[in-house]
N, C-alpha and C. Protein backbone atom coordinates (compact mmCIF):
# COMPACT_ATOMS: atom_id res chain seq x y z
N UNK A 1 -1.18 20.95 19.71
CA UNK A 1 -1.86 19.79 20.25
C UNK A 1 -1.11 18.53 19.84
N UNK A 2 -0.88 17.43 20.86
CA UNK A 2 -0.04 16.59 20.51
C UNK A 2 -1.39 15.27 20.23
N UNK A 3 -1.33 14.37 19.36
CA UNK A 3 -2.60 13.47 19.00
C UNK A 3 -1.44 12.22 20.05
N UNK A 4 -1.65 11.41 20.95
CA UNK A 4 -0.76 10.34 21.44
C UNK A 4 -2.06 8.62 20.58
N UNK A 5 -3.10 9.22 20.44
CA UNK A 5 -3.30 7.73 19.80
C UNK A 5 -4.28 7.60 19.06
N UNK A 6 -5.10 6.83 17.98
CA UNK A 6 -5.80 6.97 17.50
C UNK A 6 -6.92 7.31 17.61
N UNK A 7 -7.70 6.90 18.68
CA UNK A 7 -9.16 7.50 19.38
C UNK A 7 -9.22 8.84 19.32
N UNK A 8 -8.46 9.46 19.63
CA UNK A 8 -8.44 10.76 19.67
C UNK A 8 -8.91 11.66 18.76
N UNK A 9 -8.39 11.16 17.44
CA UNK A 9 -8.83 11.68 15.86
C UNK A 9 -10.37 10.90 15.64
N UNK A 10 -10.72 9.99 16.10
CA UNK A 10 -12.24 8.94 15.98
C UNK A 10 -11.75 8.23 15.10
N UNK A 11 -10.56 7.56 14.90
CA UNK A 11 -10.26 6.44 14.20
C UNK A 11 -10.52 5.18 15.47
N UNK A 12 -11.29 3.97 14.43
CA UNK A 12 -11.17 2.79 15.50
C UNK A 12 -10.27 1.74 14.93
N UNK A 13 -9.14 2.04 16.66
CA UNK A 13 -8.64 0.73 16.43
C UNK A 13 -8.91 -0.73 15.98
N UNK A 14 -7.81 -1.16 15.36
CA UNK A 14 -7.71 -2.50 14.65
C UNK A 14 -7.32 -3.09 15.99
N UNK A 15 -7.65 -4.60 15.26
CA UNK A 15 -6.67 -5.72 15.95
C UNK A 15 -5.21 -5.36 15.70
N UNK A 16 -5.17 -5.42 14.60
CA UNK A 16 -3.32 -5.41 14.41
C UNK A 16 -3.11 -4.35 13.11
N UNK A 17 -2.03 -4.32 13.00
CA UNK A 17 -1.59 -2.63 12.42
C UNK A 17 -0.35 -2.57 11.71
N UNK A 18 0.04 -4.18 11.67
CA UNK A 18 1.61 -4.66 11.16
C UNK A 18 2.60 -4.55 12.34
N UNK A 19 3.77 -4.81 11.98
CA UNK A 19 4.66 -4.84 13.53
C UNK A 19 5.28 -3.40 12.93
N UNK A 20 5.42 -2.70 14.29
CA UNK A 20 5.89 -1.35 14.26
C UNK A 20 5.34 -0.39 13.39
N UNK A 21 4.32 -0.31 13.45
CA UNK A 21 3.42 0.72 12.60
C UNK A 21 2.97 1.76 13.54
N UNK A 22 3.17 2.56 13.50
CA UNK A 22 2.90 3.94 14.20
C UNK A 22 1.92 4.70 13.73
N UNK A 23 1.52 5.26 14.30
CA UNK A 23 0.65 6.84 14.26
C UNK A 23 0.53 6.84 12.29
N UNK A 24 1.67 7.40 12.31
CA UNK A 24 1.62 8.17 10.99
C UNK A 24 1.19 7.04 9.65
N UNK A 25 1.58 6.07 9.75
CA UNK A 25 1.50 4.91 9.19
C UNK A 25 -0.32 4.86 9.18
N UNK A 26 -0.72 4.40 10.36
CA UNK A 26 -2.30 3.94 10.64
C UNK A 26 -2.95 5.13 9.80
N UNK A 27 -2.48 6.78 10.15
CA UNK A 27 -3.09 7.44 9.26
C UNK A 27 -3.38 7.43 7.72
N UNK A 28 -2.29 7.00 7.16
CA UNK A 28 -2.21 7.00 5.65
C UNK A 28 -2.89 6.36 5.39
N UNK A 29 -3.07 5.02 6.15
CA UNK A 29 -3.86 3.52 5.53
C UNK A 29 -4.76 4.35 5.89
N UNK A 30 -5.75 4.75 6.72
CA UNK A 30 -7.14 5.13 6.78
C UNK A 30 -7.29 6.55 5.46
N UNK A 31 -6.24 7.33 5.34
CA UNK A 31 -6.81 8.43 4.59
C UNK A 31 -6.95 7.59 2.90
N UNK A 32 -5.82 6.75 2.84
CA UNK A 32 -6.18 6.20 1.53
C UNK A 32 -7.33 5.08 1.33
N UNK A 33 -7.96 4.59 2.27
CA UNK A 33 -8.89 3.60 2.18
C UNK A 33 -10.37 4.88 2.32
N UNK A 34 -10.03 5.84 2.76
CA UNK A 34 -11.21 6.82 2.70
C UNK A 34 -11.49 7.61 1.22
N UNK A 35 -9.94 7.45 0.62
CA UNK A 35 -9.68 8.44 -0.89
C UNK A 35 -10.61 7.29 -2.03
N UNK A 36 -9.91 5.52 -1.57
CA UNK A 36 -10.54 4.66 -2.52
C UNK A 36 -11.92 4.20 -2.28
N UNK A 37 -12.14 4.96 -1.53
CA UNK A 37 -14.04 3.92 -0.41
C UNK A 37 -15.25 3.85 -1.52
N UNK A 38 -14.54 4.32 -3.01
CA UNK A 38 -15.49 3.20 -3.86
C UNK A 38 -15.60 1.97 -3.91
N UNK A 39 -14.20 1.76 -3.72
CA UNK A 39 -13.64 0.23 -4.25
C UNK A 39 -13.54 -0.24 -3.14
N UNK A 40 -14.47 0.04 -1.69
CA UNK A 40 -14.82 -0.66 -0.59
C UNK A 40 -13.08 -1.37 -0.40
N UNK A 41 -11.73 -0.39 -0.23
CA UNK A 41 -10.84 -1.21 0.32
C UNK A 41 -10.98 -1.70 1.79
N UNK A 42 -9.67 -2.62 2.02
CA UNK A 42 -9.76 -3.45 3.31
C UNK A 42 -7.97 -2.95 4.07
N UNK A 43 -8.12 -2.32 5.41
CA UNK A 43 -7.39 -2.22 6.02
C UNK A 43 -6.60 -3.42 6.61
N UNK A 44 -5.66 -3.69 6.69
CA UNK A 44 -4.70 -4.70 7.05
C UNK A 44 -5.61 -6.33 6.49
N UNK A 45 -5.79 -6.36 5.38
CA UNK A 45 -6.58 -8.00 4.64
C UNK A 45 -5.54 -8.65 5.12
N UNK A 46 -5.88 -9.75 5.42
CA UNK A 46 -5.08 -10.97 6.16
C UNK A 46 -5.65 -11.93 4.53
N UNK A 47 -4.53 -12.53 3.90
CA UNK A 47 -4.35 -13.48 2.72
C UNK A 47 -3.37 -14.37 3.30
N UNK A 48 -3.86 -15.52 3.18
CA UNK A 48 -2.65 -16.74 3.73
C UNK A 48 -1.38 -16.00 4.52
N UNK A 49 -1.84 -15.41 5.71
CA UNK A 49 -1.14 -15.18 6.81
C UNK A 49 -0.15 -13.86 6.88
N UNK A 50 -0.32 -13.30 5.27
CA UNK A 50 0.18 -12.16 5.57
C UNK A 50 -0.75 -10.89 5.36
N UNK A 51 -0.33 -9.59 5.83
CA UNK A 51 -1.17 -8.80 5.86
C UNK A 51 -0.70 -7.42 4.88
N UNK A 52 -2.22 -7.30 4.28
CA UNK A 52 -1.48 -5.89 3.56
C UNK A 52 -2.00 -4.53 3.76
N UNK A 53 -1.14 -3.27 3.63
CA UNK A 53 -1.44 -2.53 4.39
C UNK A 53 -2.87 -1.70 3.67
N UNK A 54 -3.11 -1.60 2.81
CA UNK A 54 -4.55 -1.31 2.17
C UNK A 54 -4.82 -2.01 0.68
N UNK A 55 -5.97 -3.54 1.08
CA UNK A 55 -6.11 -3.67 0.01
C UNK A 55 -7.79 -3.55 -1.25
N UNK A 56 -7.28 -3.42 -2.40
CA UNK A 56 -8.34 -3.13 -3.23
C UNK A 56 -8.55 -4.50 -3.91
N UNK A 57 -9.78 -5.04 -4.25
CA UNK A 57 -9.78 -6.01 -4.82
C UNK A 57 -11.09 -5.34 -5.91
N UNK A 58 -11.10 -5.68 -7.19
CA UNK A 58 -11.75 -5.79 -8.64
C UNK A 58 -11.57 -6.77 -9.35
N UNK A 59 -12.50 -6.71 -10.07
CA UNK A 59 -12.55 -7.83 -10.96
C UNK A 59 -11.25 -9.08 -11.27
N UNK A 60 -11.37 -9.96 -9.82
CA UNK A 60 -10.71 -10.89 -9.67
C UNK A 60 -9.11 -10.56 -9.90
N UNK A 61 -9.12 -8.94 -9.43
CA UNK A 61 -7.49 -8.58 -9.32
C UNK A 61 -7.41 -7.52 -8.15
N UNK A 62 -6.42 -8.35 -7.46
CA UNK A 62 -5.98 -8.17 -5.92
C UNK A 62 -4.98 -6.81 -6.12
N UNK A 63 -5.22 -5.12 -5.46
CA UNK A 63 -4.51 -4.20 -5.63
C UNK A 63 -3.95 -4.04 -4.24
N UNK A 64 -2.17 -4.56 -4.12
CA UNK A 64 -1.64 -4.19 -2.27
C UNK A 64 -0.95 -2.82 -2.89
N UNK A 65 -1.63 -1.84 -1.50
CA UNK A 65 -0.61 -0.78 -1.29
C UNK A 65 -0.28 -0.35 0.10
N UNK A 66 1.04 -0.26 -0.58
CA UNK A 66 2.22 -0.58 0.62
C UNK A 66 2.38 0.73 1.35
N UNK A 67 2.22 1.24 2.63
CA UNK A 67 2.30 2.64 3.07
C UNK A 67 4.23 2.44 3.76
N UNK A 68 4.88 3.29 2.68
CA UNK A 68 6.11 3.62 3.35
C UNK A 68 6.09 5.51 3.76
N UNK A 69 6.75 4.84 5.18
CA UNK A 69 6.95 5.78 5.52
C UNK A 69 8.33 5.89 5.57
N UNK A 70 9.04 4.56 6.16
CA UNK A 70 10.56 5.16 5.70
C UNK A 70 10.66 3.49 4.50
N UNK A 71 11.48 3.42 4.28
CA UNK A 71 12.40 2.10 3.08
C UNK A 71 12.72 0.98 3.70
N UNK A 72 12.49 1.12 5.32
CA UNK A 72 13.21 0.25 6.28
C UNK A 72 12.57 -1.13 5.58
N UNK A 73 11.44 -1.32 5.50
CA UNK A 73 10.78 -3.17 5.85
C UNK A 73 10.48 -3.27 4.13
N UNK A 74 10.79 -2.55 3.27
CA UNK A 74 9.87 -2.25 2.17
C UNK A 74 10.29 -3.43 0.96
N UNK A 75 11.68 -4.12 1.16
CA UNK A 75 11.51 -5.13 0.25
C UNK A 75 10.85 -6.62 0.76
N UNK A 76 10.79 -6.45 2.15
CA UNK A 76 10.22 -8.21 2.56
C UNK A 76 8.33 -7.72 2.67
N UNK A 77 8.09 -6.27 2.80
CA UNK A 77 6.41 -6.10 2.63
C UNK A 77 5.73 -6.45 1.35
N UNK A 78 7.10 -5.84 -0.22
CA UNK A 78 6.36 -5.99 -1.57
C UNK A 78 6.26 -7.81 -1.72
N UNK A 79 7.96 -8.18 -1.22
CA UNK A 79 7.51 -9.79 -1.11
C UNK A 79 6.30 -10.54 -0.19
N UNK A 80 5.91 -9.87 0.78
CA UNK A 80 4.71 -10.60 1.43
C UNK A 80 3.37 -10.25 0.66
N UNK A 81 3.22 -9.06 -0.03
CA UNK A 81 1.94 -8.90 -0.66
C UNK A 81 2.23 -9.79 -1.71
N UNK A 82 3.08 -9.78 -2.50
CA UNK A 82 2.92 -10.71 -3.72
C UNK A 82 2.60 -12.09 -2.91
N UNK A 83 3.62 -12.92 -2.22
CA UNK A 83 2.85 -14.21 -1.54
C UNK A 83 1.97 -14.24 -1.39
N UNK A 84 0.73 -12.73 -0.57
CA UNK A 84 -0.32 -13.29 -0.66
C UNK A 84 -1.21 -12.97 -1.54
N UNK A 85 -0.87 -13.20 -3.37
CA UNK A 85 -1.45 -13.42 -4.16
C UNK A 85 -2.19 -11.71 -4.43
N UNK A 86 -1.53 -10.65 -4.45
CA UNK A 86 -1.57 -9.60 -5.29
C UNK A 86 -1.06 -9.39 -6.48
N UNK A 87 -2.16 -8.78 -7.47
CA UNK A 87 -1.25 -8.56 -8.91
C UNK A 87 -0.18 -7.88 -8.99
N UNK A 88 -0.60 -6.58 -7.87
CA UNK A 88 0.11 -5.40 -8.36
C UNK A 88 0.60 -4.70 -6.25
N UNK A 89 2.03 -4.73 -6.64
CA UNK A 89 1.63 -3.80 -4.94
C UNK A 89 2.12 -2.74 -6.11
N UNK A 90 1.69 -1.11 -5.08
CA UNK A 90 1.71 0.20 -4.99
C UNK A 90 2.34 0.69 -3.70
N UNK A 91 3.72 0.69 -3.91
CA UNK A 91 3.95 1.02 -2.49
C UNK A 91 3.87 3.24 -2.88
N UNK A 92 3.12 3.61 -1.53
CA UNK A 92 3.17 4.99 -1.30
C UNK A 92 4.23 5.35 -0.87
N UNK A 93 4.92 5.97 -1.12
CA UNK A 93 6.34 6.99 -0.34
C UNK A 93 5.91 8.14 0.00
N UNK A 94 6.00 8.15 1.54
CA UNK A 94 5.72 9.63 1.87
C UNK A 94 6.51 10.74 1.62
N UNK A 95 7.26 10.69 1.27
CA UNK A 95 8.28 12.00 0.23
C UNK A 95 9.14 11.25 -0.47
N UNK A 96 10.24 12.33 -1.35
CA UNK A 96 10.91 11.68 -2.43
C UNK A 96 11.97 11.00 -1.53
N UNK A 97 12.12 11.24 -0.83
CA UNK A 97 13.52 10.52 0.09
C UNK A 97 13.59 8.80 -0.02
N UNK A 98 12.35 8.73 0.57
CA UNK A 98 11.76 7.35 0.38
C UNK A 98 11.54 6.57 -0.58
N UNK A 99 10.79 7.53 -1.49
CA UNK A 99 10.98 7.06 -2.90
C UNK A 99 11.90 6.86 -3.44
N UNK A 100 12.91 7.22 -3.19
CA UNK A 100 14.70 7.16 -3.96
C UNK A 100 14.97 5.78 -3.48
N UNK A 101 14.60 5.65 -2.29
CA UNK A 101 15.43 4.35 -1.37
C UNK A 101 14.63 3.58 -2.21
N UNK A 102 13.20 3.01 -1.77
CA UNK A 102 12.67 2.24 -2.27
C UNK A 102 12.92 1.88 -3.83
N UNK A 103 13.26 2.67 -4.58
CA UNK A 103 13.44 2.58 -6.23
C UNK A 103 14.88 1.93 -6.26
N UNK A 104 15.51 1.61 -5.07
CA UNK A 104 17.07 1.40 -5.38
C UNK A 104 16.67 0.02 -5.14
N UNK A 105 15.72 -0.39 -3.79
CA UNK A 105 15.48 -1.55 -3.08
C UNK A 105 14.86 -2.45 -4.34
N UNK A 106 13.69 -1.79 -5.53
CA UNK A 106 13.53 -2.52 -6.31
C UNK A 106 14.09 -3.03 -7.07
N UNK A 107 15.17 -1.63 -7.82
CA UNK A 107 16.35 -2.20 -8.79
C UNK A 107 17.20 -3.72 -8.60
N UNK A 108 17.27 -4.06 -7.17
CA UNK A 108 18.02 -5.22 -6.41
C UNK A 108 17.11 -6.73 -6.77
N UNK A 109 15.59 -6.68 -6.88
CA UNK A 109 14.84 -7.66 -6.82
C UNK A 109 14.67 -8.50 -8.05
N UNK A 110 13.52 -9.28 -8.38
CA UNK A 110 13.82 -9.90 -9.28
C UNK A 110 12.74 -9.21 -10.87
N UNK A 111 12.73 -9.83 -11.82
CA UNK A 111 12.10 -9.03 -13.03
C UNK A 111 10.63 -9.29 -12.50
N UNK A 112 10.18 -10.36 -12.01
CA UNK A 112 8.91 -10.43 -11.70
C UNK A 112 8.01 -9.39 -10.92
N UNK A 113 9.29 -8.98 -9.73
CA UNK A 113 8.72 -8.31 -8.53
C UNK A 113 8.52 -6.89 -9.30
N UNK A 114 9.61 -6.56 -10.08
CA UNK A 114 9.61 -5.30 -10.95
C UNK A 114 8.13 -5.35 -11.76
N UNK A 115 7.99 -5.97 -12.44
CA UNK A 115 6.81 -5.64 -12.95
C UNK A 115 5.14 -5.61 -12.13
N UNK A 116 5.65 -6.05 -11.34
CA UNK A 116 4.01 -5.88 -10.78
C UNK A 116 4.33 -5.01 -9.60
N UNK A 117 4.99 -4.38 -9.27
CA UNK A 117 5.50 -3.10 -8.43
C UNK A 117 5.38 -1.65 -8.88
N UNK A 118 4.47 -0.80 -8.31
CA UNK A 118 4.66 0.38 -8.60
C UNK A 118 5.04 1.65 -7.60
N UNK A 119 6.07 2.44 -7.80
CA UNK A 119 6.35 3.42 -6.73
C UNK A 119 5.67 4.23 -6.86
N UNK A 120 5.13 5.36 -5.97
CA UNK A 120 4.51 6.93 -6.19
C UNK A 120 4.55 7.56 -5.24
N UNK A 121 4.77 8.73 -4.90
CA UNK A 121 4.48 9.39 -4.20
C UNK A 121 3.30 9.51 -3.36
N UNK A 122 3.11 9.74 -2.10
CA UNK A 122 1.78 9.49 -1.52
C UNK A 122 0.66 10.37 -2.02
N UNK A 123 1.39 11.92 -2.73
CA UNK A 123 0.56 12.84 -2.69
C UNK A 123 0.22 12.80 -4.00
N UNK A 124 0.69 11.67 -5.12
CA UNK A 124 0.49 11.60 -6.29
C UNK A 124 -0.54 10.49 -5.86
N UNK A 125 -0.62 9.25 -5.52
CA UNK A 125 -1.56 8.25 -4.93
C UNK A 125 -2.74 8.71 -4.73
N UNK A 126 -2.64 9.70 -3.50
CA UNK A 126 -3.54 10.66 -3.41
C UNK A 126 -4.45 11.49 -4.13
N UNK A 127 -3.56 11.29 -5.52
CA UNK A 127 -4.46 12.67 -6.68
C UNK A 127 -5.05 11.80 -7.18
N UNK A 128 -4.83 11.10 -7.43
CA UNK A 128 -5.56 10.33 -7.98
C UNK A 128 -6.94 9.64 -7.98
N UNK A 129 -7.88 9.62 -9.37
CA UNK A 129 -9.05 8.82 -8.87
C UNK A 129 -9.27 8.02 -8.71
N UNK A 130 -10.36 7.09 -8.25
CA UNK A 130 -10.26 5.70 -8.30
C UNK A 130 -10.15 4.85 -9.28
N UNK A 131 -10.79 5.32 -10.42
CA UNK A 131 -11.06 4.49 -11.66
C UNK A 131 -9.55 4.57 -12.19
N UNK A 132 -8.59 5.94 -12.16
CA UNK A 132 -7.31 5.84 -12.61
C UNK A 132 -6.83 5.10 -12.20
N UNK A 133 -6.90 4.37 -10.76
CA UNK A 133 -5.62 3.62 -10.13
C UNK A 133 -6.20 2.07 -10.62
N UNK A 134 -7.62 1.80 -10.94
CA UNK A 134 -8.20 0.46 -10.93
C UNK A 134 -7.56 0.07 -12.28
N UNK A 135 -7.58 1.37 -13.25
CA UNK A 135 -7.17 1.02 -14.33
C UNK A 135 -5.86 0.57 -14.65
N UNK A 136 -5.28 1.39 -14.02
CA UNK A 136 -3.40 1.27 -14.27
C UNK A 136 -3.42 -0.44 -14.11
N UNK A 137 -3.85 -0.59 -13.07
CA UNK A 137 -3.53 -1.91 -12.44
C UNK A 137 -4.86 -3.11 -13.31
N UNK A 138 -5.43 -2.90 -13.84
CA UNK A 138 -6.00 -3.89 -14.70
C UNK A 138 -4.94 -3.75 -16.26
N UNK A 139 -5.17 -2.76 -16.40
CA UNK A 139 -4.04 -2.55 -17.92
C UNK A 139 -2.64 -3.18 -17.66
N UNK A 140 -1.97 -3.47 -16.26
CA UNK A 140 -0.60 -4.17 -15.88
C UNK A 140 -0.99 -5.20 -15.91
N UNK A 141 -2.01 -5.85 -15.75
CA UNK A 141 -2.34 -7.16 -15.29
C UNK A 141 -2.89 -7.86 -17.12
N UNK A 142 -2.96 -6.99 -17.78
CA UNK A 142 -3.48 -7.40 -18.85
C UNK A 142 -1.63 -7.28 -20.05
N UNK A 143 -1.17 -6.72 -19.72
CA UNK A 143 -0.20 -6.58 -20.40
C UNK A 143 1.27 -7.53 -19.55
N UNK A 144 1.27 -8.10 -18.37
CA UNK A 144 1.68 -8.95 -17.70
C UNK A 144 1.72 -10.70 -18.39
């Protein structure tokens, strides 16, 4: 069975979805905003004009995570979540391939972006509970 668009699965379309975001992309953001749906995340949050691809907000700390699927857009996305005033992005890599790229793309950036950047695997993202990921990212923000 070939899925050609989101309705199909009973996902409802967004307004917008980022530029060039596909299928596989829209999925992740919905399966991970379904994994965190304690922490009531927000699919594409619009923050002073940029958008992030799933965000968590707690105790007055903003969590962007970044759905890569390939490395292509992945250093001007971690720079647009930080602009719009995230502590911490989490970009997901959907396999290690990605993850390699992206870990090279960070090595290039600056010490700031490094520290409030975290890579993982999607299926490690995934294992994870909610309170683990709220924590990581309050304990960065406290040791920041």
């Amino acid at each position: 069975m070939c899925i050609r668009d989101s309705n199909t699965i009973g996902i409802r379309p967004a307004r917008f979805y980022g530029k060039g975001a596909g299928l596989e992309h829209i999925l992740y953001q919905h399966q991970i905003a379904e994994h965190f749906r304690d922490y009531k995340p927000t699919i594409e949050l619009n923050r002073k004009g940029k958008f992030i691809d799933v965000a968590i907000e707690t105790n007055n700390s903003l969590l962007a995570i970044e759905v890569a699927v390939t490395a292509v857009h992945e250093k001007e996305n971690i720079e647009k979540d930080l602009e719009a005033g995230a502590d911490i992005v989490v970009v997901a890599c959907k396999n290690q391939k990605v993850l390699n790229e992206v870990q090279k793309i960070i090595c290039e950036m600056s010490d700031r972006v490094k520290r409030k950047t975290r890579i993982l695997l999607m299926s490690e993202l995934l294992s994870m509970k909610s309170e683990e990921l709220v924590a990581k990212v309050n304990d960065s923000n406290a040791s920041s």
